[in-house]
C-alpha atoms as a PDB file:
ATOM      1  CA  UNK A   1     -59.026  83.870  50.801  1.00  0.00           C
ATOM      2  CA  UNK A   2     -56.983  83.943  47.588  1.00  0.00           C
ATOM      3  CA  UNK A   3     -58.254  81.600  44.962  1.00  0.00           C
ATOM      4  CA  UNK A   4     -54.563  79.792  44.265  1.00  0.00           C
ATOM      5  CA  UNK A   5     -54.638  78.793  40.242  1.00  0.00           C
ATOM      6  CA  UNK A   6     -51.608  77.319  38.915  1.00  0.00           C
ATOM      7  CA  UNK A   7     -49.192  80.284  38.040  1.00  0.00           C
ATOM      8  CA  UNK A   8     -48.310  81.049  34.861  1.00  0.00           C
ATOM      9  CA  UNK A   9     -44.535  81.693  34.295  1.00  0.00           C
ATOM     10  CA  UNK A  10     -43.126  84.003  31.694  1.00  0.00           C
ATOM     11  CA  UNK A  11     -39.336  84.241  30.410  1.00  0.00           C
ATOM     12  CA  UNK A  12     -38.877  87.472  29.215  1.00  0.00           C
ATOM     13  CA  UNK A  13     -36.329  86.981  26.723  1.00  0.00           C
ATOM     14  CA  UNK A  14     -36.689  90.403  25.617  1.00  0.00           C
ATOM     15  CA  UNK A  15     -33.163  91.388  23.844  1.00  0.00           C
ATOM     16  CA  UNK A  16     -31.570  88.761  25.490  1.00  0.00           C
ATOM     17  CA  UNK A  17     -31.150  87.211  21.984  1.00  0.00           C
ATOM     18  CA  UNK A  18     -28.268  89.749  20.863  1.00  0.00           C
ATOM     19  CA  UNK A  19     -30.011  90.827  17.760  1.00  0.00           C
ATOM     20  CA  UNK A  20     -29.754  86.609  16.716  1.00  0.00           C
ATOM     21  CA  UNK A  21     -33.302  85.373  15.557  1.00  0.00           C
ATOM     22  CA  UNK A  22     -31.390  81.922  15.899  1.00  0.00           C
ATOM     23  CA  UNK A  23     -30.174  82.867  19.561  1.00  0.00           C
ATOM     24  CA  UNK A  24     -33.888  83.708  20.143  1.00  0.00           C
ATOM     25  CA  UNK A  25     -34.853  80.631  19.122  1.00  0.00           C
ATOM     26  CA  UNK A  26     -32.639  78.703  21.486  1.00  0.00           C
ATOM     27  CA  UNK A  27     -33.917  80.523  24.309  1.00  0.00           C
ATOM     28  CA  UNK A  28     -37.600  79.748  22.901  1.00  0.00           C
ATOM     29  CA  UNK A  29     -36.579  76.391  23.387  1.00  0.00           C
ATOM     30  CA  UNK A  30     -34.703  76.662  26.627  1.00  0.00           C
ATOM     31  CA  UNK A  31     -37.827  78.133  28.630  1.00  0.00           C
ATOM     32  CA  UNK A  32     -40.183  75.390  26.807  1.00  0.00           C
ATOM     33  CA  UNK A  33     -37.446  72.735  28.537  1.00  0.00           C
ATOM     34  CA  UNK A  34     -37.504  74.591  31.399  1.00  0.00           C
ATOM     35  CA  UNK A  35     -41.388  74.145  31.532  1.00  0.00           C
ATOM     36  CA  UNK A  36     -42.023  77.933  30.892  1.00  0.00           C
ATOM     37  CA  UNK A  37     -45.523  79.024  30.055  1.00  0.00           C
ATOM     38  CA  UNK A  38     -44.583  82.444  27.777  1.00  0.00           C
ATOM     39  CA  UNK A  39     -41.455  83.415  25.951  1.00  0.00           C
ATOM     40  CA  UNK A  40     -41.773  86.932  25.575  1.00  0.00           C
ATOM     41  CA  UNK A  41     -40.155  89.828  23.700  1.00  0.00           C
ATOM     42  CA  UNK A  42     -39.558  93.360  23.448  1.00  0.00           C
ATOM     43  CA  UNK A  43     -40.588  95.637  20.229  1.00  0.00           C
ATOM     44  CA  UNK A  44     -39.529  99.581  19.846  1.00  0.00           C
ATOM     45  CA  UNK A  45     -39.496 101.929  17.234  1.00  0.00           C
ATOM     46  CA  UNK A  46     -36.555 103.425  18.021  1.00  0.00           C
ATOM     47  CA  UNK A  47     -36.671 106.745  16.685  1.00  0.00           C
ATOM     48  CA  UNK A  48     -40.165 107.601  18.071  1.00  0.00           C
ATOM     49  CA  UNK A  49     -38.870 106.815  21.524  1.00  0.00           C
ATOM     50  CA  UNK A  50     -35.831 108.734  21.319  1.00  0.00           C
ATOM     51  CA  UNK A  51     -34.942 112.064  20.537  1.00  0.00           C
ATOM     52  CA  UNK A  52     -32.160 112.835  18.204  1.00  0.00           C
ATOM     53  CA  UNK A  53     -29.989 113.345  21.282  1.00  0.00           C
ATOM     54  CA  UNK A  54     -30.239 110.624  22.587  1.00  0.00           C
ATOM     55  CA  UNK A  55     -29.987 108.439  19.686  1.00  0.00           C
ATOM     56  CA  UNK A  56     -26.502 110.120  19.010  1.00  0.00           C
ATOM     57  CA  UNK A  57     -25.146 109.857  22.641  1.00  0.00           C
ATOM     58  CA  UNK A  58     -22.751 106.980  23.535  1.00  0.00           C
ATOM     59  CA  UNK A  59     -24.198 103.818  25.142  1.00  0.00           C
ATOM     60  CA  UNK A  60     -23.653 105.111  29.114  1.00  0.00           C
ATOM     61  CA  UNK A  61     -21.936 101.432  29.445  1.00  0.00           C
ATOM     62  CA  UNK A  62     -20.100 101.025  26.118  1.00  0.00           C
ATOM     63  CA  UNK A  63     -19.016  97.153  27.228  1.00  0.00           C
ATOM     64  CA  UNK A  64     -22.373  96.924  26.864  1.00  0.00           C
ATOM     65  CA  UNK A  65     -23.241  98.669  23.387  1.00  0.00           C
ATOM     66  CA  UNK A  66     -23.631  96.814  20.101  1.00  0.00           C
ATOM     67  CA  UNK A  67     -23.642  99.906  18.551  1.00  0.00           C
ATOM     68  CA  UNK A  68     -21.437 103.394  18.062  1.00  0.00           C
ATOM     69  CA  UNK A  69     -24.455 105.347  19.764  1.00  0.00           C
ATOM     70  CA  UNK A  70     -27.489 104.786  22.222  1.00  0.00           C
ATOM     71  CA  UNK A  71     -29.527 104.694  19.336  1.00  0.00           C
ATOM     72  CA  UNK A  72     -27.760 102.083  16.974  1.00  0.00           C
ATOM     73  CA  UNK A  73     -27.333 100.046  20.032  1.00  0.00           C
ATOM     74  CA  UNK A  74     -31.512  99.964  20.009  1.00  0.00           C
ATOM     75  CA  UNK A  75     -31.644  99.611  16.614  1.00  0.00           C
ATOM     76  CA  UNK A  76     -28.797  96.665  16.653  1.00  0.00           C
ATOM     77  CA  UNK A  77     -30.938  94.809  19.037  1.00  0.00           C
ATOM     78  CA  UNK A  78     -34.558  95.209  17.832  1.00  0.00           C
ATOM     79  CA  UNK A  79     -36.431  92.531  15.441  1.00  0.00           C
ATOM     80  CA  UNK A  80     -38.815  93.809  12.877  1.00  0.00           C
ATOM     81  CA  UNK A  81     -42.595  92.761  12.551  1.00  0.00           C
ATOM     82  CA  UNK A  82     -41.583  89.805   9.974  1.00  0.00           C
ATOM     83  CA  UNK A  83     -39.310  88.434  12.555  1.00  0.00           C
ATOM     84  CA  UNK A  84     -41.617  88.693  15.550  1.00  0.00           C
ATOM     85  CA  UNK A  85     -44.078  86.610  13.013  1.00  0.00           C
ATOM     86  CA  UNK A  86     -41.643  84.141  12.773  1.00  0.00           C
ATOM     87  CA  UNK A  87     -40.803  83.490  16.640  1.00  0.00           C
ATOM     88  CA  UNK A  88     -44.567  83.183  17.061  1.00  0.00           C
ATOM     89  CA  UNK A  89     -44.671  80.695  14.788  1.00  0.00           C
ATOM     90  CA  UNK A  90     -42.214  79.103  15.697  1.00  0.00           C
ATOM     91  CA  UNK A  91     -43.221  78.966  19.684  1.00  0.00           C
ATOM     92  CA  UNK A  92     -46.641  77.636  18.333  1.00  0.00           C
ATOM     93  CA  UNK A  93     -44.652  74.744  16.740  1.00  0.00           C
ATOM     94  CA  UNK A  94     -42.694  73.308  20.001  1.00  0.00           C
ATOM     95  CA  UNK A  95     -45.995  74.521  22.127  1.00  0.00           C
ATOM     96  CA  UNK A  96     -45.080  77.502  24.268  1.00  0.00           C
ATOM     97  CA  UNK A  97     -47.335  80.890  24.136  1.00  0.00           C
ATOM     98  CA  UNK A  98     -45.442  83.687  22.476  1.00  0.00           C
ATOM     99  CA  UNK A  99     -46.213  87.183  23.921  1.00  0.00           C
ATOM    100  CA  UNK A 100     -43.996  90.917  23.333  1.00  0.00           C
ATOM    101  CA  UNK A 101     -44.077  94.355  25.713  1.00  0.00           C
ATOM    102  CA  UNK A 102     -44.436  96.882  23.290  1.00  0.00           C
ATOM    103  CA  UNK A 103     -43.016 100.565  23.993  1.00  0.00           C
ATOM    104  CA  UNK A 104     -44.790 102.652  21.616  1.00  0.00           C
ATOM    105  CA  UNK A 105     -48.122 103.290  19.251  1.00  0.00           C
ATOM    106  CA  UNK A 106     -46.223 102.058  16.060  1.00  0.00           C
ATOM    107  CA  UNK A 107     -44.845  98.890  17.779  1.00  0.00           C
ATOM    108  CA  UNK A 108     -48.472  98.042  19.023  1.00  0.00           C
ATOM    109  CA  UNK A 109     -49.820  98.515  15.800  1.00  0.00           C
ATOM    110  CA  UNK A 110     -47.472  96.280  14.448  1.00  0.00           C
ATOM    111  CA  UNK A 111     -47.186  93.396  17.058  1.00  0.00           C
ATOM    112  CA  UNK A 112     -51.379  93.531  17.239  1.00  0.00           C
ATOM    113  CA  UNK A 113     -51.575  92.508  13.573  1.00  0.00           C
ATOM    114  CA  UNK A 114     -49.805  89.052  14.366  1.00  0.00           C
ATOM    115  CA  UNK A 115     -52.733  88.636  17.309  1.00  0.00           C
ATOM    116  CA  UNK A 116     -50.791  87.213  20.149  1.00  0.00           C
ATOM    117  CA  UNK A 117     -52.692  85.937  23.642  1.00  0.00           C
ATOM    118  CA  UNK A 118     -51.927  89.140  25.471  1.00  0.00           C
ATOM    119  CA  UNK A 119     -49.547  92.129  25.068  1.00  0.00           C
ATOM    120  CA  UNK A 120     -47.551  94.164  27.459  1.00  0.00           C
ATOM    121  CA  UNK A 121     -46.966  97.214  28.189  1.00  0.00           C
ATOM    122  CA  UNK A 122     -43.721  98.444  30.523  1.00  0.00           C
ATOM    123  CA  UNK A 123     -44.126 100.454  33.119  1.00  0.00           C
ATOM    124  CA  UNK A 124     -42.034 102.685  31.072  1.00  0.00           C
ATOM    125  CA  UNK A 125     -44.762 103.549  28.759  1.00  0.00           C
ATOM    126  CA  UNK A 126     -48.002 102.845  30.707  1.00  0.00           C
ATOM    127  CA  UNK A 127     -49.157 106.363  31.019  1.00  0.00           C
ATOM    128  CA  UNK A 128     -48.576 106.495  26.819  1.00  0.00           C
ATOM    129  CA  UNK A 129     -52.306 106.447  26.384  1.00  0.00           C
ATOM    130  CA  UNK A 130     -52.030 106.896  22.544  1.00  0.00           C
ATOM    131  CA  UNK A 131     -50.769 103.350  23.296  1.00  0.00           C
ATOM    132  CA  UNK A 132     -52.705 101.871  25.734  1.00  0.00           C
ATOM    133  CA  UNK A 133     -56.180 103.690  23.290  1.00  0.00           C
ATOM    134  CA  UNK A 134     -54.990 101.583  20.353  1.00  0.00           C
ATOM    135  CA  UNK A 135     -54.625  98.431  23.174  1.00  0.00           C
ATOM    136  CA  UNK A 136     -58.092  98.869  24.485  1.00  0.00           C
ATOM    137  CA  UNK A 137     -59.740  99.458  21.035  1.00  0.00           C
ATOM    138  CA  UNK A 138     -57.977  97.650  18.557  1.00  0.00           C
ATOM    139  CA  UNK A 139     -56.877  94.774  20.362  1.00  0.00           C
ATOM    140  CA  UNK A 140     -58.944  91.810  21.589  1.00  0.00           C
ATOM    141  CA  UNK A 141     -56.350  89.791  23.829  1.00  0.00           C
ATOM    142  CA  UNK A 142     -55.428  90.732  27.415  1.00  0.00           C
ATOM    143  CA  UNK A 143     -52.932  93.858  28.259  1.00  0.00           C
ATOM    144  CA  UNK A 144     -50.971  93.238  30.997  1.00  0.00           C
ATOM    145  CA  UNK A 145     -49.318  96.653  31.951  1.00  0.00           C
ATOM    146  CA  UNK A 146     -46.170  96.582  34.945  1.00  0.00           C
ATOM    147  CA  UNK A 147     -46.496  99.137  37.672  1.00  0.00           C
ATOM    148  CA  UNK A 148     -42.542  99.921  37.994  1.00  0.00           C
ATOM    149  CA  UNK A 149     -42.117 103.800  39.151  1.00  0.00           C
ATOM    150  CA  UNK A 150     -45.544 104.564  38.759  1.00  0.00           C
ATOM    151  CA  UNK A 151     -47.528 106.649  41.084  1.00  0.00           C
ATOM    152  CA  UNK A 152     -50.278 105.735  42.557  1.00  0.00           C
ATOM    153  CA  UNK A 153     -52.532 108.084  40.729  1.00  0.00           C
ATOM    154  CA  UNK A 154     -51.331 107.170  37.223  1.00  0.00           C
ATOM    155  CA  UNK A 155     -51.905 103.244  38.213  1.00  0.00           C
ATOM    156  CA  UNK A 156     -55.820 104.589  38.842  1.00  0.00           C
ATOM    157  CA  UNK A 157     -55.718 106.229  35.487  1.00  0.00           C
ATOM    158  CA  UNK A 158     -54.669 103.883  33.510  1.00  0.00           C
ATOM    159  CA  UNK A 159     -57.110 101.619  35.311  1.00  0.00           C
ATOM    160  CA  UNK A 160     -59.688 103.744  34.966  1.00  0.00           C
ATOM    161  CA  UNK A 161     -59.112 104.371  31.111  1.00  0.00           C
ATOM    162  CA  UNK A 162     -60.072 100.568  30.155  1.00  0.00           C
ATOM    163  CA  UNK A 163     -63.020 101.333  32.842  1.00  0.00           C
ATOM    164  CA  UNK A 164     -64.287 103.921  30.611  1.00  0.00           C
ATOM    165  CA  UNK A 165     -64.820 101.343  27.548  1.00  0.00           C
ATOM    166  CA  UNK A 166     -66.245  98.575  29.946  1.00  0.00           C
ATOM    167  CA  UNK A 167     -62.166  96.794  29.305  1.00  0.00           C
ATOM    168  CA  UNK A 168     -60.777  96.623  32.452  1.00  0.00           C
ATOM    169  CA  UNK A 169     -61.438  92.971  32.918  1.00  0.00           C
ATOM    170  CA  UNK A 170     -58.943  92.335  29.884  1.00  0.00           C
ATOM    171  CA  UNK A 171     -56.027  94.007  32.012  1.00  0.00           C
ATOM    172  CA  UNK A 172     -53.261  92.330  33.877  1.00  0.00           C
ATOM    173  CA  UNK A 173     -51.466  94.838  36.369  1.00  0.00           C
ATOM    174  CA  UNK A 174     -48.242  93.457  37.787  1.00  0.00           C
ATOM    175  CA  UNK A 175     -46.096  94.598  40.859  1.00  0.00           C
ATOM    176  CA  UNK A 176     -42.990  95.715  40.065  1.00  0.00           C
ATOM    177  CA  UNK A 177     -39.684  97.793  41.019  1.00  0.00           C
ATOM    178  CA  UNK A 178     -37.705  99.338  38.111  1.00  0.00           C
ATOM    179  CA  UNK A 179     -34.258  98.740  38.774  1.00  0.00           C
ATOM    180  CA  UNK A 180     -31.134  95.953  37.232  1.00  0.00           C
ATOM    181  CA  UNK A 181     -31.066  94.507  39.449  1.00  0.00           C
ATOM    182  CA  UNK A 182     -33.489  95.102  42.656  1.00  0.00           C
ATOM    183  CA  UNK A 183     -32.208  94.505  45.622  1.00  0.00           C
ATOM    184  CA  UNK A 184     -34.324  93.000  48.187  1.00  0.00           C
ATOM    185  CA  UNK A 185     -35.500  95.936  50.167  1.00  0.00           C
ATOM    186  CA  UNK A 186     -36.536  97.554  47.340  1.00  0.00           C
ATOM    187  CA  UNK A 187     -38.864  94.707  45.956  1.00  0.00           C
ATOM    188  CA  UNK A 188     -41.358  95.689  48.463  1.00  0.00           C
ATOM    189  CA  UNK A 189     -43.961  91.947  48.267  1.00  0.00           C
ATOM    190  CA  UNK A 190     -46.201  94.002  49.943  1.00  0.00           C
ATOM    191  CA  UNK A 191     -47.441  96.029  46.905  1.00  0.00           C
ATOM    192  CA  UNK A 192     -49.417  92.679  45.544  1.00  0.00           C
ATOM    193  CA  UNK A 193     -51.573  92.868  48.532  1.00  0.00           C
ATOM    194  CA  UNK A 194     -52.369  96.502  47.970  1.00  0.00           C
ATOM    195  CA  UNK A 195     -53.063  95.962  44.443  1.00  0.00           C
ATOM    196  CA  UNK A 196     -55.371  92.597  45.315  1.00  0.00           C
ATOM    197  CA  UNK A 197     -56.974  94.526  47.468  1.00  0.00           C
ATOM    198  CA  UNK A 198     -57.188  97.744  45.245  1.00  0.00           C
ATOM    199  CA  UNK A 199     -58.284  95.990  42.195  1.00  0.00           C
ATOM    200  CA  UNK A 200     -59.287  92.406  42.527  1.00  0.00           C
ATOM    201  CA  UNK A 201     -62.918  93.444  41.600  1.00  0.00           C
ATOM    202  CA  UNK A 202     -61.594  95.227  38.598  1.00  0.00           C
ATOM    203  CA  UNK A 203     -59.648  93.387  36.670  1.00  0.00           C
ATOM    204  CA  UNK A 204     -58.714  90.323  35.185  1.00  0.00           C
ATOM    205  CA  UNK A 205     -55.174  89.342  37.417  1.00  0.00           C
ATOM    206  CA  UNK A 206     -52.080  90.566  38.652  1.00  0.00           C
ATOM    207  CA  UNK A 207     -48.936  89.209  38.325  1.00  0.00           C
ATOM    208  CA  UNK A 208     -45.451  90.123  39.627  1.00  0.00           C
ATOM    209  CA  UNK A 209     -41.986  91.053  37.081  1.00  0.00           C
ATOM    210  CA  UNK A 210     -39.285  90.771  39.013  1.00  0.00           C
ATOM    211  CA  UNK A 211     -35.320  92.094  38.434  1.00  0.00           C
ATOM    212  CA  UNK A 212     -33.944  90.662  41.807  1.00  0.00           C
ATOM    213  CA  UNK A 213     -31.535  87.945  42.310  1.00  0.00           C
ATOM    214  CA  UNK A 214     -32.564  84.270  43.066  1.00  0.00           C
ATOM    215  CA  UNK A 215     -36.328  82.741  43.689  1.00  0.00           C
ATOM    216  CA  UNK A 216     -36.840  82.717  46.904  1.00  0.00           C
ATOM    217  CA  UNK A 217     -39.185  86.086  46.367  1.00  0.00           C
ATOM    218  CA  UNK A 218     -40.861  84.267  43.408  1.00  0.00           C
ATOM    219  CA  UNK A 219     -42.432  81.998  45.284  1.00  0.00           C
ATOM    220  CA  UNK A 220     -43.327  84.917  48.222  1.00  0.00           C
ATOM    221  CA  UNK A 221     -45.035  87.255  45.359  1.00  0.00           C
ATOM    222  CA  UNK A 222     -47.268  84.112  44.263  1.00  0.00           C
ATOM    223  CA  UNK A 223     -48.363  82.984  47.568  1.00  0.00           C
ATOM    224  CA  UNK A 224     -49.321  86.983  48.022  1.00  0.00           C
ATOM    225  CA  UNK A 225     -51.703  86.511  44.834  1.00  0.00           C
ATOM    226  CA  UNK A 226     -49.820  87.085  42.085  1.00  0.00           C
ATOM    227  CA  UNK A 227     -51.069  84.510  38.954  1.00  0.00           C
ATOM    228  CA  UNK A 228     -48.319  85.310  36.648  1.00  0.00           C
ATOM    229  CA  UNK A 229     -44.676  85.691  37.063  1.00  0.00           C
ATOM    230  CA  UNK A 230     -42.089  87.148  35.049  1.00  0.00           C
ATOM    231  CA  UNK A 231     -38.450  86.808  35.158  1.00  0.00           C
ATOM    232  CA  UNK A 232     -35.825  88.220  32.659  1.00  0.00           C
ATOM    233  CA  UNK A 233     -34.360  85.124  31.065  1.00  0.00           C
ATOM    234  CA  UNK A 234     -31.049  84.199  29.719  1.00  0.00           C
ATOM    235  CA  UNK A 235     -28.334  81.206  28.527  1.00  0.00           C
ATOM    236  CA  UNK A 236     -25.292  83.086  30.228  1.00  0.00           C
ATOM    237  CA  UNK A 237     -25.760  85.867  32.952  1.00  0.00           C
ATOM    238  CA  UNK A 238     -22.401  87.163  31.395  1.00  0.00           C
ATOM    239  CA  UNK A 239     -23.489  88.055  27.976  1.00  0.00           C
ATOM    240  CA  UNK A 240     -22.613  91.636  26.554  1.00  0.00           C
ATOM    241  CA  UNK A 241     -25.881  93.525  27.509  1.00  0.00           C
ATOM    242  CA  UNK A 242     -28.043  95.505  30.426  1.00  0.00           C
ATOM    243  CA  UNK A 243     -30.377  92.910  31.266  1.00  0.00           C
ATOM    244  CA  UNK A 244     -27.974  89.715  31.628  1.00  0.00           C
ATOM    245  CA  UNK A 245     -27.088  90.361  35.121  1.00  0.00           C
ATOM    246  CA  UNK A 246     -30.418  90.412  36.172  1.00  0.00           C
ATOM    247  CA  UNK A 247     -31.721  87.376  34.625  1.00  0.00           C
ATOM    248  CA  UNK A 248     -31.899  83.432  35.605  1.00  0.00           C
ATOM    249  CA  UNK A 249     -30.216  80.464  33.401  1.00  0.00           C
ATOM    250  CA  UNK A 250     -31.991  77.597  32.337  1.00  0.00           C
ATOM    251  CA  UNK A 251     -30.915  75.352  35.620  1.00  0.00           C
ATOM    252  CA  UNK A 252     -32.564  79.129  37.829  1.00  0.00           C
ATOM    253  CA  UNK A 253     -35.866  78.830  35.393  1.00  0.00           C
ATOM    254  CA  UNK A 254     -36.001  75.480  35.806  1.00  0.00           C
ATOM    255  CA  UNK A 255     -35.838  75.273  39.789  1.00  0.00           C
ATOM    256  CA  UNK A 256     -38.389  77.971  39.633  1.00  0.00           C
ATOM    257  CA  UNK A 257     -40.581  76.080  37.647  1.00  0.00           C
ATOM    258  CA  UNK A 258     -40.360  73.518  40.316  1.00  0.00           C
ATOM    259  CA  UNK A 259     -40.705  75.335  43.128  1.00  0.00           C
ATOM    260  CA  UNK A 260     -43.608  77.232  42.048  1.00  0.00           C
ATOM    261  CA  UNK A 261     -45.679  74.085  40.897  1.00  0.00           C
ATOM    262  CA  UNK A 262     -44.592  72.210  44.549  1.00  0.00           C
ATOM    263  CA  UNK A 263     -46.455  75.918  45.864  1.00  0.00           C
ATOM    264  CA  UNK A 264     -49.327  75.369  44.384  1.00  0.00           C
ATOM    265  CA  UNK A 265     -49.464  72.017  45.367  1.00  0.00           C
ATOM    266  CA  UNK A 266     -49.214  72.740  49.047  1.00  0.00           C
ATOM    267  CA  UNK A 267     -51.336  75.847  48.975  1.00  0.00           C
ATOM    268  CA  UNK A 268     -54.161  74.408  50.123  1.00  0.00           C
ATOM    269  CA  UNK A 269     -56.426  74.015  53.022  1.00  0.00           C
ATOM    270  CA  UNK A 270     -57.091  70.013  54.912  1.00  0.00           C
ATOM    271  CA  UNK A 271     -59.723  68.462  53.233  1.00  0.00           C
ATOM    272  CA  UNK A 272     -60.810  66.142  55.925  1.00  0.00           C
ATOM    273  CA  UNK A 273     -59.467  66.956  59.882  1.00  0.00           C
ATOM    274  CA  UNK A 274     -57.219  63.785  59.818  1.00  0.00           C
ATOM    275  CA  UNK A 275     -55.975  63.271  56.528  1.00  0.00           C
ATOM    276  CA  UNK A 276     -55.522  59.876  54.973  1.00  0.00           C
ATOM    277  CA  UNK A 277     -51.323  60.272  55.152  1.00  0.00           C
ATOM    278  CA  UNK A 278     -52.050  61.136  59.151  1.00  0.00           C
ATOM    279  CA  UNK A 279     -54.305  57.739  60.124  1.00  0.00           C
ATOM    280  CA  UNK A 280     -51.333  55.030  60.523  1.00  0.00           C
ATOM    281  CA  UNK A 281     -48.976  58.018  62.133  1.00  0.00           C
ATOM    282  CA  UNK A 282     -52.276  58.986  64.638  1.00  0.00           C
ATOM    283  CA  UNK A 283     -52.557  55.255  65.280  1.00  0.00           C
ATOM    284  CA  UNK A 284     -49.433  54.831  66.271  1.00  0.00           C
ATOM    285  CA  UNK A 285     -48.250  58.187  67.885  1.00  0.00           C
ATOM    286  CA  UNK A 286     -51.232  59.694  69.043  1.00  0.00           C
ATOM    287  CA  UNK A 287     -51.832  60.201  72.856  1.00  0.00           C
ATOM    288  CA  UNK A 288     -54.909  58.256  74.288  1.00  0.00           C
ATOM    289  CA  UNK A 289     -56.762  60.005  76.643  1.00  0.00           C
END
């Protein structure tokens, strides 16, 4: 039987801020109102992730682009390590954990000197084990690391990897489906049960990031044993940029909030065969034999 704790609920703001460190703050406050757990980021170093082609190419969606190329678009959106300081500090000041994915071995470097609770890692970059070496060895907070299209085997290795250092129990391995957004066939719940039952002894959690539309599947993925969930967050769905679309508003964040909490509430087992509520209704209703 899954051990139900009360989930833990991330808005990934990532660069849903437009390049604004004041925009960022509003959302830090928005998913605090919204009764958020996290409000989490994204760092890059741009030009060790791309190549000089593909910094120069045009944005593939120029309504999108805050930038001439790919690359300046990146550049236009990313905050630097002084920055990231300063939204940490400030989520410590309203009360709400700060946490960033980071894409790359400078950005982890950087983003493990300000010593957050846990970092990510994307399931872009999760078989980047420069990355995930400095993570393991260098880093004392939990990794949580997404499984979006990643193969079995390279889920094991990565696993395995912290295994090697005696680490694993540090890791956080979410389900996940790569795509803006999912629709729901491709979501595929199912996975958390394969991971629970492929790693519950070996690490610390899973959790479940999720690009679909709604909550309804939210709610599914935690009642399937996922602790943490993740959901791209925004203050208007129709904001220049690729991850808008795929995110919830404060009033979506909020009603997931609720819902999940009611969840955990209910997900429990009778204490007693006729509960308290039940006497006057049993009383009253109950056929006598």
């Amino acid at each position: 039987m899954i051990n139900y704790k009360k989930p833990k609920i991330v808005a990934e703001i990532g660069c849903n801020h437009k390049g604004e460190i004041e925009v960022a703050k509003q959302l830090i406050c928005k998913a605090k109102e919204c009764g958020a757990d996290v409000a989490k980021f994204q760092k890059r170093s741009i030009k060790n992730l791309l190549s000089e082609e593909q910094y120069n190419m045009p944005h593939p969606n120029p309504y999108n682009s805050y930038g001439k190329t790919y690359g300046e678009h990146r550049e236009y959106l990313e905050f630097n390590i002084f920055q990231h300081s300063e939204l940490k500090q400030f989520c410590e000041q309203i009360g709400i954990e700060y946490s960033t994915s980071v894409w790359d071995l400078p950005s982890a470097i950087e983003i493990i000197s300000i010593k957050p609770k846990f970092i990510k890692v994307p399931s872009a970059s999760n078989i980047n084990f420069d990355l995930l070496k400095i993570l393991r060895d260098n880093f004392n907070g939990e990794v949580h690391i997404s499984t979006g299209m990643t193969t079995k085997a390279e889920e094991e290795a990565f696993v395995k990897f912290f295994e090697q250092t005696h680490q694993s129990h540090r890791l956080v391995v979410y389900s996940c489906t790569s795509g803006y957004p999912v629709p729901f066939e491709d979501i595929c719940l199912l996975e958390i049960s394969r991971l629970r039952s492929t790693y519950t002894n070996r690490i610390n959690a899973l959790g479940f990031s999720g690009h679909h539309l709604g909550i309804a599947i939210d709610i599914a993925a935690y009642t399937l044993g996922a602790e943490i969930i993740e959901r791209h967050f925004t203050l208007d769905r129709t904001w220049k940029g690729t991850d808008h679309a795929a995110s919830l508003e404060p009033d979506g964040l909020k009603k997931l909030v609720r819902n999940l909490e009611a969840t955990h509430l209910a997900l429990t087992v009778k204490k007693e065969e006729i509960l308290e509520i039940e006497k006057v209704q049993r009383n009253k209703l109950k056929y006598k034999s």
